[in-house]
Protein backbone atom coordinates (compact mmCIF):
# COMPACT_ATOMS: atom_id res chain seq x y z
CA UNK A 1 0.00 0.00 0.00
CA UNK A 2 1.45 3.13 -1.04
CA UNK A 3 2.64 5.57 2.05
CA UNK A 4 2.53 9.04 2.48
CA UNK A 5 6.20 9.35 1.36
CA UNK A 6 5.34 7.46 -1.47
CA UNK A 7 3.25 9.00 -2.76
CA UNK A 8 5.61 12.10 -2.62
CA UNK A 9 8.13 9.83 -4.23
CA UNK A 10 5.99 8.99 -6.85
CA UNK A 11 4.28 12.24 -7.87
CA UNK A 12 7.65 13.96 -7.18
CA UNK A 13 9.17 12.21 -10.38
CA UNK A 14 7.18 15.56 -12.12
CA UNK A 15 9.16 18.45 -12.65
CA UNK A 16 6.52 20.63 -12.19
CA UNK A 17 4.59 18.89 -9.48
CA UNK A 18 8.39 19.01 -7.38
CA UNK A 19 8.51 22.49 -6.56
CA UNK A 20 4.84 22.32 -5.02
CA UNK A 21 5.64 19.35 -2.51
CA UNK A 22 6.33 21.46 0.36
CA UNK A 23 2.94 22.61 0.37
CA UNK A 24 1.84 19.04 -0.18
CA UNK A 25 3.59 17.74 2.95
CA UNK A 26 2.83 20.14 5.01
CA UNK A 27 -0.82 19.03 5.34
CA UNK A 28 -1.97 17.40 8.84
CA UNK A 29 -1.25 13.54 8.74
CA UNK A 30 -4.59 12.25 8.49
CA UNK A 31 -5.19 14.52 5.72
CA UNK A 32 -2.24 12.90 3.91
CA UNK A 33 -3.04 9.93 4.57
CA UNK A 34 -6.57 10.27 3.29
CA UNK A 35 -4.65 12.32 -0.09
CA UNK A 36 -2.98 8.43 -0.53
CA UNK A 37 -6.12 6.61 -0.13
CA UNK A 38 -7.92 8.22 -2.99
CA UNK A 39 -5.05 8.77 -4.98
CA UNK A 40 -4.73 4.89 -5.14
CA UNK A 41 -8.45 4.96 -6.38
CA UNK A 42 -7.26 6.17 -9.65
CA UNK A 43 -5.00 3.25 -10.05
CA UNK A 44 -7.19 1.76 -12.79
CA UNK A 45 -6.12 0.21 -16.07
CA UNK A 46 -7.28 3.59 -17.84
CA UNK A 47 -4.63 5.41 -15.72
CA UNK A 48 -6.73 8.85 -14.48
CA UNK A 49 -3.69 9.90 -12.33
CA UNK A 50 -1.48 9.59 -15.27
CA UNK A 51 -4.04 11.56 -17.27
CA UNK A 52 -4.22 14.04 -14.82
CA UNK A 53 -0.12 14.40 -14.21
CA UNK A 54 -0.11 14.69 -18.10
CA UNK A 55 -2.15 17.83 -17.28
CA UNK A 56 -0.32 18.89 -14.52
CA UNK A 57 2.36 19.09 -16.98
CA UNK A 58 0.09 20.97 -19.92
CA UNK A 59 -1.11 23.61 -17.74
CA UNK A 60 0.85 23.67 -14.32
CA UNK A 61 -2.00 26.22 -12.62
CA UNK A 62 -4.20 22.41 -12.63
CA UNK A 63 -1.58 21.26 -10.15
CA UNK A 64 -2.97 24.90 -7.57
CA UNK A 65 -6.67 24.24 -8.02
CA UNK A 66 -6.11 20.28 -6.71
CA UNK A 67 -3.73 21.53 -4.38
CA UNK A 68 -6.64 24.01 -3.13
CA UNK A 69 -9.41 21.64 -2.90
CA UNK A 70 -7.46 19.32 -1.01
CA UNK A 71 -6.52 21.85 1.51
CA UNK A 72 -10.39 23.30 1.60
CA UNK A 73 -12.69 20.48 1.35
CA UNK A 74 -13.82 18.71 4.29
CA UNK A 75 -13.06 14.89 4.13
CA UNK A 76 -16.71 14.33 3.12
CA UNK A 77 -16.48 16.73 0.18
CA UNK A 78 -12.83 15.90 -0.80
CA UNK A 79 -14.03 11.95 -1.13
CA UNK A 80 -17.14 12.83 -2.91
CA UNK A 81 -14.78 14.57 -5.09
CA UNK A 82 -12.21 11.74 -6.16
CA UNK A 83 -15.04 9.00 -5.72
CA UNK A 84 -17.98 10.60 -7.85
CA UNK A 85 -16.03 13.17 -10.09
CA UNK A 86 -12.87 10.94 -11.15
CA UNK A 87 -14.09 7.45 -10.78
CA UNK A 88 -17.74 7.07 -11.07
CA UNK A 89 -17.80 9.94 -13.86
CA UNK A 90 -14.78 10.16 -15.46
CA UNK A 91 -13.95 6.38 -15.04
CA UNK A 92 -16.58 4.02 -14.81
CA UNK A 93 -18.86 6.38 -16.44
CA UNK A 94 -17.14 6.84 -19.45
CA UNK A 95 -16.33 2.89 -20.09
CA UNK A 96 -20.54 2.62 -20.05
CA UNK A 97 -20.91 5.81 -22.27
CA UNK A 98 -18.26 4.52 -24.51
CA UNK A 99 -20.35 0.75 -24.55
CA UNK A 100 -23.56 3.30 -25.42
CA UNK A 101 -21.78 5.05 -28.08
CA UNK A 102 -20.93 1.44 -29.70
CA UNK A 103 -24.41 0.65 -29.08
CA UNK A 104 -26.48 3.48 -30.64
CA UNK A 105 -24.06 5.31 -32.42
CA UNK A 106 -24.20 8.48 -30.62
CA UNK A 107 -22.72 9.38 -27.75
CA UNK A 108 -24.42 9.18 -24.13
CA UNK A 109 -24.78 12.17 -21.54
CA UNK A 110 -22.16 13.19 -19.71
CA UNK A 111 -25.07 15.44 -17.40
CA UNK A 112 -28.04 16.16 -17.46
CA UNK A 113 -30.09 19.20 -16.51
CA UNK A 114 -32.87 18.63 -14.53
CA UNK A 115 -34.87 21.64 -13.73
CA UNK A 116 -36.78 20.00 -10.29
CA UNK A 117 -39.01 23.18 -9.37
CA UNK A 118 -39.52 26.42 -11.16
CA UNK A 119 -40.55 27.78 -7.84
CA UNK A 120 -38.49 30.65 -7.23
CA UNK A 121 -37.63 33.51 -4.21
CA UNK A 122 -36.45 36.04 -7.10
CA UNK A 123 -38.17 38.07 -9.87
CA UNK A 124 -34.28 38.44 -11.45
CA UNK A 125 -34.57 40.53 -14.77
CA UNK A 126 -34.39 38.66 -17.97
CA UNK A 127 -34.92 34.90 -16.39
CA UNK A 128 -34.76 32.42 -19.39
CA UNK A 129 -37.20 30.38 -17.31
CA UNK A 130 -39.60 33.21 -15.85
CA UNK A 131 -42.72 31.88 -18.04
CA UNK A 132 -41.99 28.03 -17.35
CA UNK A 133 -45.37 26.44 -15.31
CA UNK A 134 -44.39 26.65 -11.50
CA UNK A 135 -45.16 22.87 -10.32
CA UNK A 136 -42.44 20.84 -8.85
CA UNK A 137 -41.60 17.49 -10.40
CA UNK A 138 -43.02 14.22 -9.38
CA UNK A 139 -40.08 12.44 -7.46
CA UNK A 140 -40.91 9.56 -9.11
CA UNK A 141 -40.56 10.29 -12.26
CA UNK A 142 -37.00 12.05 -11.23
CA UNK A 143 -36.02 9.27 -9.59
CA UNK A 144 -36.91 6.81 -12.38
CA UNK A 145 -34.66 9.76 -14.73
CA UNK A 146 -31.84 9.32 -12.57
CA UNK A 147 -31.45 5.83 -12.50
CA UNK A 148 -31.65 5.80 -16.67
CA UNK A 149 -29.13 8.31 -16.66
CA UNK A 150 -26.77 6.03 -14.30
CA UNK A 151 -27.20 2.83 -17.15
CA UNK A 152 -26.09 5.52 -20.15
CA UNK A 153 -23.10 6.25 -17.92
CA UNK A 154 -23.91 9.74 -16.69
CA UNK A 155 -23.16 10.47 -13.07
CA UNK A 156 -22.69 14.05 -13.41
CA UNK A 157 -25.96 15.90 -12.79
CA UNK A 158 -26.41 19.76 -13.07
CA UNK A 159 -30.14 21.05 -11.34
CA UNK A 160 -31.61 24.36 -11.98
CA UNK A 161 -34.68 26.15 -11.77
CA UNK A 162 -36.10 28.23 -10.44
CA UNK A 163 -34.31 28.04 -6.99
CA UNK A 164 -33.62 24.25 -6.13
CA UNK A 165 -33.39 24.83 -2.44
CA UNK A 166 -37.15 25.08 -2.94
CA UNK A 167 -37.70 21.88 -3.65
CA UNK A 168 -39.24 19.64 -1.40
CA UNK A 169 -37.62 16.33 -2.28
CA UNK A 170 -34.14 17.95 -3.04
CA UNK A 171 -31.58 16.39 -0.08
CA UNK A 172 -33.60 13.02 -0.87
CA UNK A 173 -32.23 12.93 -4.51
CA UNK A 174 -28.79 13.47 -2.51
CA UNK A 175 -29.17 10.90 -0.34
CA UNK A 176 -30.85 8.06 -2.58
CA UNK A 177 -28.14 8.91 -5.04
CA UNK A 178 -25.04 8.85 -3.58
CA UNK A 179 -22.77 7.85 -6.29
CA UNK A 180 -24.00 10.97 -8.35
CA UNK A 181 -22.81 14.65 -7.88
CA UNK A 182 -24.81 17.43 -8.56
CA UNK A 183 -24.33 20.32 -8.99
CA UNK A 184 -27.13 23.19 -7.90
CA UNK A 185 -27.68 26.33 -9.69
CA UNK A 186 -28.75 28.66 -6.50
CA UNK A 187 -29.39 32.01 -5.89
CA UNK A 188 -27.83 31.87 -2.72
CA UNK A 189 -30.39 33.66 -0.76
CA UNK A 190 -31.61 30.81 0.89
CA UNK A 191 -28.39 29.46 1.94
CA UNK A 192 -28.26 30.31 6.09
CA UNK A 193 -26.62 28.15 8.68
CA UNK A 194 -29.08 25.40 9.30
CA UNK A 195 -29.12 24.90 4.98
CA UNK A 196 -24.98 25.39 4.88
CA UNK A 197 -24.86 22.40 7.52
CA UNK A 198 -27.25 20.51 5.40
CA UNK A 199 -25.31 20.59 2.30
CA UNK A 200 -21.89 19.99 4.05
CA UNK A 201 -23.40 16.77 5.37
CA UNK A 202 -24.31 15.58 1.81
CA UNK A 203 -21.59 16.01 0.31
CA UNK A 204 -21.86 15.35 -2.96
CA UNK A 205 -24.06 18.56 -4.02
CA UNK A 206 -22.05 21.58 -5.20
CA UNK A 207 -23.67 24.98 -5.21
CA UNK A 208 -22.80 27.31 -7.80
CA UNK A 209 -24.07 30.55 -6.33
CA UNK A 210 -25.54 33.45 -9.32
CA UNK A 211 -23.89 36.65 -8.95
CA UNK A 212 -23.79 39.24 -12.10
CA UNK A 213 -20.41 41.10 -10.94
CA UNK A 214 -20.26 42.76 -7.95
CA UNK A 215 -23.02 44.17 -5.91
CA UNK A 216 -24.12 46.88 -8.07
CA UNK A 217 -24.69 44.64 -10.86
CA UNK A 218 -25.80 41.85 -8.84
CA UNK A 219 -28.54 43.80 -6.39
CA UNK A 220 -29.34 45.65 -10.28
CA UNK A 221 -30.77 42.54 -11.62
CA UNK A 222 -31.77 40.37 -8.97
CA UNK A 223 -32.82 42.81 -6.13
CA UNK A 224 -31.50 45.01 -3.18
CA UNK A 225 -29.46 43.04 -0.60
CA UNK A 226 -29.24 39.88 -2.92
CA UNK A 227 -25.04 39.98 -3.62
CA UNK A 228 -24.76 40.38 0.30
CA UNK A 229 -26.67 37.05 1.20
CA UNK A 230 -24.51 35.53 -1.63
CA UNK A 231 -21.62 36.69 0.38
CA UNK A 232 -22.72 35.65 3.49
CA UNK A 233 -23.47 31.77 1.59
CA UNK A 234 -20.31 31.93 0.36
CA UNK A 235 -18.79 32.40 3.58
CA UNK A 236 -20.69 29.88 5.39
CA UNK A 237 -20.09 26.97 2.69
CA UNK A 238 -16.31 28.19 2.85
CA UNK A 239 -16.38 27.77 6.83
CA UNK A 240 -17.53 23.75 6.23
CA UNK A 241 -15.11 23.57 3.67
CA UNK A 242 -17.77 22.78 0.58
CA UNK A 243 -16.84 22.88 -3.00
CA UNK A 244 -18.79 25.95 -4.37
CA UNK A 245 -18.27 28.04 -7.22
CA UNK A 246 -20.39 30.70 -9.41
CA UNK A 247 -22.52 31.41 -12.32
CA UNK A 248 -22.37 34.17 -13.77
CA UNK A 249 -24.58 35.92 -16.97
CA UNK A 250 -22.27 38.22 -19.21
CA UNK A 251 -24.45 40.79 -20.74
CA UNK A 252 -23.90 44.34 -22.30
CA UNK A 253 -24.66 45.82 -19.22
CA UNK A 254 -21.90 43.85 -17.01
CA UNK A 255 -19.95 41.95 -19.57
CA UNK A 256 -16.55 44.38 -19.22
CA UNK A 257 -17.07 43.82 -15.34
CA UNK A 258 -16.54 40.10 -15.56
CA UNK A 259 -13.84 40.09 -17.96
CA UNK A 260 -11.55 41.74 -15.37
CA UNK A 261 -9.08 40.44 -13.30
CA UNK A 262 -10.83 42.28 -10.06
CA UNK A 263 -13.35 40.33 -10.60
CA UNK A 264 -12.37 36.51 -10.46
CA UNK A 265 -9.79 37.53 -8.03
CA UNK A 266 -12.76 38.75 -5.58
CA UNK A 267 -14.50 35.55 -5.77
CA UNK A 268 -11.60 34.03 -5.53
CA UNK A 269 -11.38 35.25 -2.18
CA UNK A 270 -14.54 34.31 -1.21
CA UNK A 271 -13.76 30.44 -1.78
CA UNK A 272 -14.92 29.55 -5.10
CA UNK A 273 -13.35 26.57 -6.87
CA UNK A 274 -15.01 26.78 -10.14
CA UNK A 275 -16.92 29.08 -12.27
CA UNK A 276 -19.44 28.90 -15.14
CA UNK A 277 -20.19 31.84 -17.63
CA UNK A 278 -23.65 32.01 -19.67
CA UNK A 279 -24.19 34.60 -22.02
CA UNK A 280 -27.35 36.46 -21.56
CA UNK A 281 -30.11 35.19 -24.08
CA UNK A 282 -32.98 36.79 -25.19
CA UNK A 283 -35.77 35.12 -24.03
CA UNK A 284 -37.86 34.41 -20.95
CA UNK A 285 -38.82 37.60 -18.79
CA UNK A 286 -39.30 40.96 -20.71
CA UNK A 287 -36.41 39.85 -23.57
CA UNK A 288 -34.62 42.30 -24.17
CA UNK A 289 -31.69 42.32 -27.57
CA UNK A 290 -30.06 45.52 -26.18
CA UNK A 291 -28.77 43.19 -23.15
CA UNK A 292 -27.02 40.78 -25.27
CA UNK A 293 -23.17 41.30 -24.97
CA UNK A 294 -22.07 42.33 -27.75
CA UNK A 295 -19.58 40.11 -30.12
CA UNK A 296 -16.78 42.66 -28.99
CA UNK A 297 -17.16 41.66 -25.75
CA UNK A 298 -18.14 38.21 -26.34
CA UNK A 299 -14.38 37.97 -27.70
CA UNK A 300 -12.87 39.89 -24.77
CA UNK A 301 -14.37 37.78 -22.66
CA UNK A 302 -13.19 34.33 -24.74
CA UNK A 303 -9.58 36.13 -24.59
CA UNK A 304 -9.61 36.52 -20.61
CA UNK A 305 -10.87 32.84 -19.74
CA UNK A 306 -8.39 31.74 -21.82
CA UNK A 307 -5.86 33.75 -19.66
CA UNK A 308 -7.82 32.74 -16.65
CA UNK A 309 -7.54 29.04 -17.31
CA UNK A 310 -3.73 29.33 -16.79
CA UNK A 311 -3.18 31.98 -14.52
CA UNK A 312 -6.17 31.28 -11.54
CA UNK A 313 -6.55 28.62 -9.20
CA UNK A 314 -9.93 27.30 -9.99
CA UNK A 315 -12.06 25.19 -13.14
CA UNK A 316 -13.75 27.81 -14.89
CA UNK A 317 -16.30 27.01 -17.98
CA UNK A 318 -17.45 29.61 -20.38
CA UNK A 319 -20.55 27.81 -22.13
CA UNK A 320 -20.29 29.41 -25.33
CA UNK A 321 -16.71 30.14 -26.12
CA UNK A 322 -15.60 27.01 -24.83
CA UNK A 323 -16.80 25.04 -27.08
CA UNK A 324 -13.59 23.80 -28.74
CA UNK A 325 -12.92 22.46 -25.37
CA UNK A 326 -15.74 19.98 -25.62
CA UNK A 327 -15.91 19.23 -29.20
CA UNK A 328 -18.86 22.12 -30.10
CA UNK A 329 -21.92 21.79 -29.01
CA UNK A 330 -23.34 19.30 -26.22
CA UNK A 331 -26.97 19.68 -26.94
CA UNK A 332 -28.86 16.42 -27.90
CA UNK A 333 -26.69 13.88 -27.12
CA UNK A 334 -23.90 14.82 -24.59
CA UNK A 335 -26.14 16.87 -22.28
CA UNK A 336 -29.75 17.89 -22.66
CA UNK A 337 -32.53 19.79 -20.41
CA UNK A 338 -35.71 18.30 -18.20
CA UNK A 339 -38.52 20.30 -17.08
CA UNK A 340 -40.16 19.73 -14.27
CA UNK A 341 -43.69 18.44 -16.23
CA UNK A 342 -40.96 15.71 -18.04
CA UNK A 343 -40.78 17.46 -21.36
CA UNK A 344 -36.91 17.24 -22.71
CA UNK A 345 -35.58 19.75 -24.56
CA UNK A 346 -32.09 19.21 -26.12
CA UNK A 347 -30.56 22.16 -24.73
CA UNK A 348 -31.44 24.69 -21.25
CA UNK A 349 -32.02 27.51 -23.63
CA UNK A 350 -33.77 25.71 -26.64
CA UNK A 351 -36.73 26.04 -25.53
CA UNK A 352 -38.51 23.11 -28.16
CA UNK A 353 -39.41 19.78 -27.43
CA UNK A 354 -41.81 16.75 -28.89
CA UNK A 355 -41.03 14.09 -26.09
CA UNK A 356 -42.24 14.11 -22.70
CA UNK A 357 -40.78 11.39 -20.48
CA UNK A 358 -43.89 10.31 -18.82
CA UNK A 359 -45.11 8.60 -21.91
CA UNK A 360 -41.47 7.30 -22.85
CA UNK A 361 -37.77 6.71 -22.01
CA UNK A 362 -34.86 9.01 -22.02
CA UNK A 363 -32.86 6.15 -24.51
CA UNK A 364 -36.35 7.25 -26.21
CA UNK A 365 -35.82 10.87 -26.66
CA UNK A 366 -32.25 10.84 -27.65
CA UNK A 367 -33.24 8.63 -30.61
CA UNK A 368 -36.40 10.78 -31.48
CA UNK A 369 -36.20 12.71 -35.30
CA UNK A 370 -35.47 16.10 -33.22
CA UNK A 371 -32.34 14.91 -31.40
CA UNK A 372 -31.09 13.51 -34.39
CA UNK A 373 -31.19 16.32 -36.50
CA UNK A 374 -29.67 18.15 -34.30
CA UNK A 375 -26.80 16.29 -33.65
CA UNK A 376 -26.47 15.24 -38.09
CA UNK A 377 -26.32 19.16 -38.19
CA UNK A 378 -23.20 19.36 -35.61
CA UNK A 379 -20.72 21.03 -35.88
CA UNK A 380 -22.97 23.89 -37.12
CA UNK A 381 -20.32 25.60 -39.39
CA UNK A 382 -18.85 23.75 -42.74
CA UNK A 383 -15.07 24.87 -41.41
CA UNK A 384 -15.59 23.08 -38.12
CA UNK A 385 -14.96 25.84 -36.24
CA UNK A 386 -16.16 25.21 -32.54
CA UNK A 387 -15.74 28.59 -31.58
CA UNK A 388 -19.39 29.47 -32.91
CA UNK A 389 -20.96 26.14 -31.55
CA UNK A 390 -24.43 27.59 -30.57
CA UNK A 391 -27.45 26.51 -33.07
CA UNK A 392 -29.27 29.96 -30.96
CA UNK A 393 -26.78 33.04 -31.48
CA UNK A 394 -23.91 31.64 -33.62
CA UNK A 395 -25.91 29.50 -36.19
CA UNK A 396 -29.51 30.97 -35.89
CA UNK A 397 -30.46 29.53 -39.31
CA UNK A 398 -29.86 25.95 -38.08
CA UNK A 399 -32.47 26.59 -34.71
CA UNK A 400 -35.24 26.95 -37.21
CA UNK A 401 -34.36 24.52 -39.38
CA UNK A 402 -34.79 21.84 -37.46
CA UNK A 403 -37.47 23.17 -35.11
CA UNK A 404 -39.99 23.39 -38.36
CA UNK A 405 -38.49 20.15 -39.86
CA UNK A 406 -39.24 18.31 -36.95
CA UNK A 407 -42.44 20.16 -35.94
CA UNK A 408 -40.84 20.83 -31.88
CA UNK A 409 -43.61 22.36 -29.77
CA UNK A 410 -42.38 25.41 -27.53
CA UNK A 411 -42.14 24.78 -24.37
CA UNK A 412 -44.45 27.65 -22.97
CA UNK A 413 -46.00 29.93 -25.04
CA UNK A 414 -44.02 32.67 -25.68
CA UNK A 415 -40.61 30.37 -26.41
CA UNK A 416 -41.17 30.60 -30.47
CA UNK A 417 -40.42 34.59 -30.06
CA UNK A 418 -36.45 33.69 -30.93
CA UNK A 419 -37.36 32.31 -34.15
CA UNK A 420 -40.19 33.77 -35.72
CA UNK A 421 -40.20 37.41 -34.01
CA UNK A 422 -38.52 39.45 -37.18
CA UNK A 423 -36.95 41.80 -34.62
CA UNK A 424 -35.26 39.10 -33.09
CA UNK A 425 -34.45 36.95 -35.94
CA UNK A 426 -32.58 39.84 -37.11
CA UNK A 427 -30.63 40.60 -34.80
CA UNK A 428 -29.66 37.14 -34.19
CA UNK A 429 -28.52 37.05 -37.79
CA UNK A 430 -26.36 40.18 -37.58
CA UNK A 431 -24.90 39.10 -34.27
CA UNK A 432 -23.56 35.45 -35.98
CA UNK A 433 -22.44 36.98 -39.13
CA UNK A 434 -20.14 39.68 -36.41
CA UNK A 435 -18.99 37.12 -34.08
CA UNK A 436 -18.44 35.01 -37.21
CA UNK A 437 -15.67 36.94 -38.05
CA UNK A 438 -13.99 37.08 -35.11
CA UNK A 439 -14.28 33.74 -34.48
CA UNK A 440 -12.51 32.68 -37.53
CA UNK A 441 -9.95 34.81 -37.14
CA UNK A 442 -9.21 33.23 -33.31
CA UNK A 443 -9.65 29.70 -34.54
CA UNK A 444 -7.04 29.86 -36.98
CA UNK A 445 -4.57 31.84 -35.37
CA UNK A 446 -1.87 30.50 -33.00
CA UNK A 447 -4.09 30.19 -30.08
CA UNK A 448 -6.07 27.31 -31.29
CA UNK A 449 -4.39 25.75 -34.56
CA UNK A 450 -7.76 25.02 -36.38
CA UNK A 451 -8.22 22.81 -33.63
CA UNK A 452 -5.11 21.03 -33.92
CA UNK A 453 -3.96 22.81 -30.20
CA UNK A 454 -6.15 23.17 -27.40
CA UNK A 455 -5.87 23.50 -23.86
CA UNK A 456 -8.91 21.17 -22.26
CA UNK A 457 -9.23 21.03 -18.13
CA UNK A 458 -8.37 17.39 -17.18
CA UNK A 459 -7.22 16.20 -20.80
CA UNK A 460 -4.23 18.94 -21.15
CA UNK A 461 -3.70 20.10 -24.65
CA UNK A 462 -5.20 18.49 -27.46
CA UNK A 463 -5.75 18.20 -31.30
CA UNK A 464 -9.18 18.34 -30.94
CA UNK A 465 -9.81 16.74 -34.54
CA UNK A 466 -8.26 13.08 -33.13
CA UNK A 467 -9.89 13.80 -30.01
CA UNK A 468 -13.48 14.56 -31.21
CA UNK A 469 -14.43 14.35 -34.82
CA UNK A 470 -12.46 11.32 -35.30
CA UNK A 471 -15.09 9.31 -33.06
CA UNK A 472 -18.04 10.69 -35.18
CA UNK A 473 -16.27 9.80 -38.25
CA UNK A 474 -16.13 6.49 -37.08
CA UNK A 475 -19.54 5.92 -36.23
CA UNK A 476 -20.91 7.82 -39.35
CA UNK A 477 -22.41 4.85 -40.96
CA UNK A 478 -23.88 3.75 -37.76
CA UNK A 479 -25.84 7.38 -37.34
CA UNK A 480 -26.98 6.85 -41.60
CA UNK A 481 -28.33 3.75 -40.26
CA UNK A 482 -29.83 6.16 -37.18
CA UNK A 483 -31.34 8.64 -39.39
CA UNK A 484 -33.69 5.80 -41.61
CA UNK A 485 -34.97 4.88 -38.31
CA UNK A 486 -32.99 1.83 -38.34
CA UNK A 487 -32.27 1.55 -34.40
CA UNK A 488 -34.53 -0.77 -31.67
CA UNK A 489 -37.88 0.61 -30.11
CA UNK A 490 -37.33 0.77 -26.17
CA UNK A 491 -39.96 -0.63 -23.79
CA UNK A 492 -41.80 2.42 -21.96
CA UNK A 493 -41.26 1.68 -18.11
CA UNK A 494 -44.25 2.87 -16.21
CA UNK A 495 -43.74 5.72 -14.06
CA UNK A 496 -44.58 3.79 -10.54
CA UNK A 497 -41.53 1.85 -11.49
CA UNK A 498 -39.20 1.57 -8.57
CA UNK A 499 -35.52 0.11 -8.36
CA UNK A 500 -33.03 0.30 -5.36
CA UNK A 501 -30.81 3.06 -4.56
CA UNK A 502 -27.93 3.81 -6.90
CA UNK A 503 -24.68 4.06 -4.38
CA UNK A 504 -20.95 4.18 -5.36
């Protein structure tokens, strides 16, 4: 069994990692000690802690961020972490995503987004979900979601709303699904001692806490007082030593806030260990196209991540100009949305579906016509470039495509406005022909290589063409075969359906 000082022996062999071993050994012993037992986890035939010393090595500031959760988490959190995270998800998970890609030809979810309750505190200007019905979601039919999910593979799950911590049934989804981590999209408001002890104690739920800059911006769109309860979560989950982060919605208004280093550096300081960035959409409450950052800033923005995800201590995920990160876009296969009535749309912000999981099967609704168009259309752009992945703002023509082609139903009324208001349409169209540009001009620069260099958390760099398209080009006859209707019905499993708890 490997000791302390072997492991230090071992991960010392690094050049990079060396220099940081000091801070390493100076953590208490049972600490340590607890460092060595999950590190042996790894120790798997598909070698994760050689993937992740490989980059270590690509982008040293990886080597800070794991050195800062395993001096913040509490044991709990930190085990969670290695158990769920690297082995369930990016182990085990991705051998039975990898059988469901042989399978079906397409490639499983990595997460899911289940919106449980669109019950919320907040009237936040420009909510994407603001006319969604209000009624929380049977936990039956979540649970029976969940444990689908866990036979694809997927074992990452992301829950928004609304505000989750509404939800009745919420720590019971923790608790009956143990080997899962989610993570919860929160205002924060909600989060006082008594809740802050609650999610320390489950351990594998991960708050990542809205805030639109820093108070002025924050208290501007979601009400007075709001960024100093945020605070005053942030400090308690710190305090229990949770892994937290924050979302964050670039628009015109804020987007030159964000992209400054005052501003990761403050919630730095607060405790946050990773960070998501959504560009504001127009849709929802009161949409509004003067709030959309404009492509200016949308490339300011892709130009400070960039610096961020080398120069700051924490995972940070911009969801629209990372996209060369992840192969383009997720939607339809590798990640799609749930409302709380069942109805599955393929992305959070395409607001479309014609399947609604309490007269079928998830397996069901990735195979549908509307899924599969979707993902025969990806990557949106003939050049490949996955630095305009999004079918909404970067390839506007291909949203309505498929959405009359496949006769999708909007999910509320009101959704269709971003593709048949003319105002809107037009707009989208000028913003994807201006970020078009600059997006080309970034991709095949030095920075990226066409694709052929790109810095990925947890993979270091890669060529993203080997690492992506090559897998669709193998399976292209395979999704041919898909799109006559060639693969197997699925049996319907009725919604009282019960199975026994998934655990890890």
């Amino acid at each position: 069994m490997m000791s302390a000082l072997g492991l230090l022996a071992h991960i010392g062999k690094n050049p990079v990692i060396a220099k940081h071993l000091t801070r390493l050994s100076r953590l208490p012993d049972a600490r340590l000690a607890l460092v060595v037992e999950l590190f042996q986890s790894l120790e798997r035939p598909q070698g994760l802690n050689g993937a992740l010393l490989r980059n270590i090595t690509d982008n040293p500031n990886a080597l800070d961020w794991l050195l800062r959760l395993v001096e913040r988490l509490n044991d709990r959190a930190l085990t969670s972490f290695f158990r769920n995270l690297l082995v369930n998800e990016m182990l085990e998970g991705q051998e039975v995503r990898r059988r469901f890609l042989m399978q079906e030809g397409f490639e499983a979810p990595v997460t899911l987004v289940i919106n449980p309750t669109m019950a919320c505190n907040l009237q936040c200007e420009g909510c994407y979900s603001f006319n969604m019905p209000r009624a929380g979601m049977d936990f039956r039919l979540l649970e029976r979601v969940l444990r689908e999910a866990w036979d694809m593979g997927t074992r990452f799950i992301t829950v928004s709303g609304g505000e989750p911590l509404l939800y009745r049934d919420l720590f019971r989804m923790l608790e009956d699904f143990p080997g899962m981590t989610f993570m919860i999209y929160t205002n924060g408001t909600l989060i006082d001692e008594p809740m802050a002890d609650r999610i320390a104690a489950a351990s594998n739920m991960c708050p990542a806490i809205s805030v639109e800059g820093f108070e002025e911006h924050t208290d501007q769109r979601r009400g007075a007082g709001v960024h100093q309860h945020v605070l005053r979560a942030m400090r308690l989950l710190r305090e229990r030593g949770v892994l937290f982060g924050f979302s964050a919605t670039p628009s015109r208004r804020n987007s030159d806030t964000i992209a400054s280093d005052a501003f990761i550096d403050f919630y730095l300081e607060q405790g946050v260990l990773f960070g998501w960035l959504f560009q504001y959409l127009p849709m929802g409450k009161d949409p509004d196209l003067s709030l959309m950052a404009t492509p200016r800033q949308r490339e300011q923005l892709r130009l400070k991540t960039r610096q961020w995800h080398v120069s700051r201590p924490l995972f940070l995920g911009d969801f629209w100009n990372d996209g060369a990160c992840v192969g383009g876009c997720l939607s339809a296969n590798r990640y799609c949305y749930i409302s709380p009535q069942g109805k599955v749309q393929p992305c959070t912000f395409v607001q479309f579906y014609t399947h609604d999981l309490n007269q079928c099967t998830l397996r069901d609704v990735l195979r549908s016509k509307f899924f599969r168009a979707i993902r025969a259309a990806q990557p949106y752009v003939a050049s490949g470039n996955l630095l305009q992945p999004c079918k909404i703002i970067d390839n506007p023509e291909t949203l309505r495509r498929v959405v009359k082609e496949c006769g999708a139903k909007p999910s509320y009324p009101g959704a269709e406005t971003i593709i048949e208001d003319p105002a809107v349409r037009a707009h989208l169209d000028r913003y994807a022909q201006q970020w078009g540009e600059l997006a080309d001009a970034a991709w095949n620069g030095p920075e990226y290589q066409g694709g052929r260099s790109v810095l990925v958390p947890f993979l270091g760099r890669i060529d993203v063409h080997d690492r992506f398209y090559a897998i669709r080009e193998s399976h292209r006859t395979r999704r041919q075969a898909e799109e006559m209707g060639g693969a197997p019905p699925h049996i319907v499993l009725p919604l009282s359906q019960r199975g026994s708890r998934v655990r890890d």
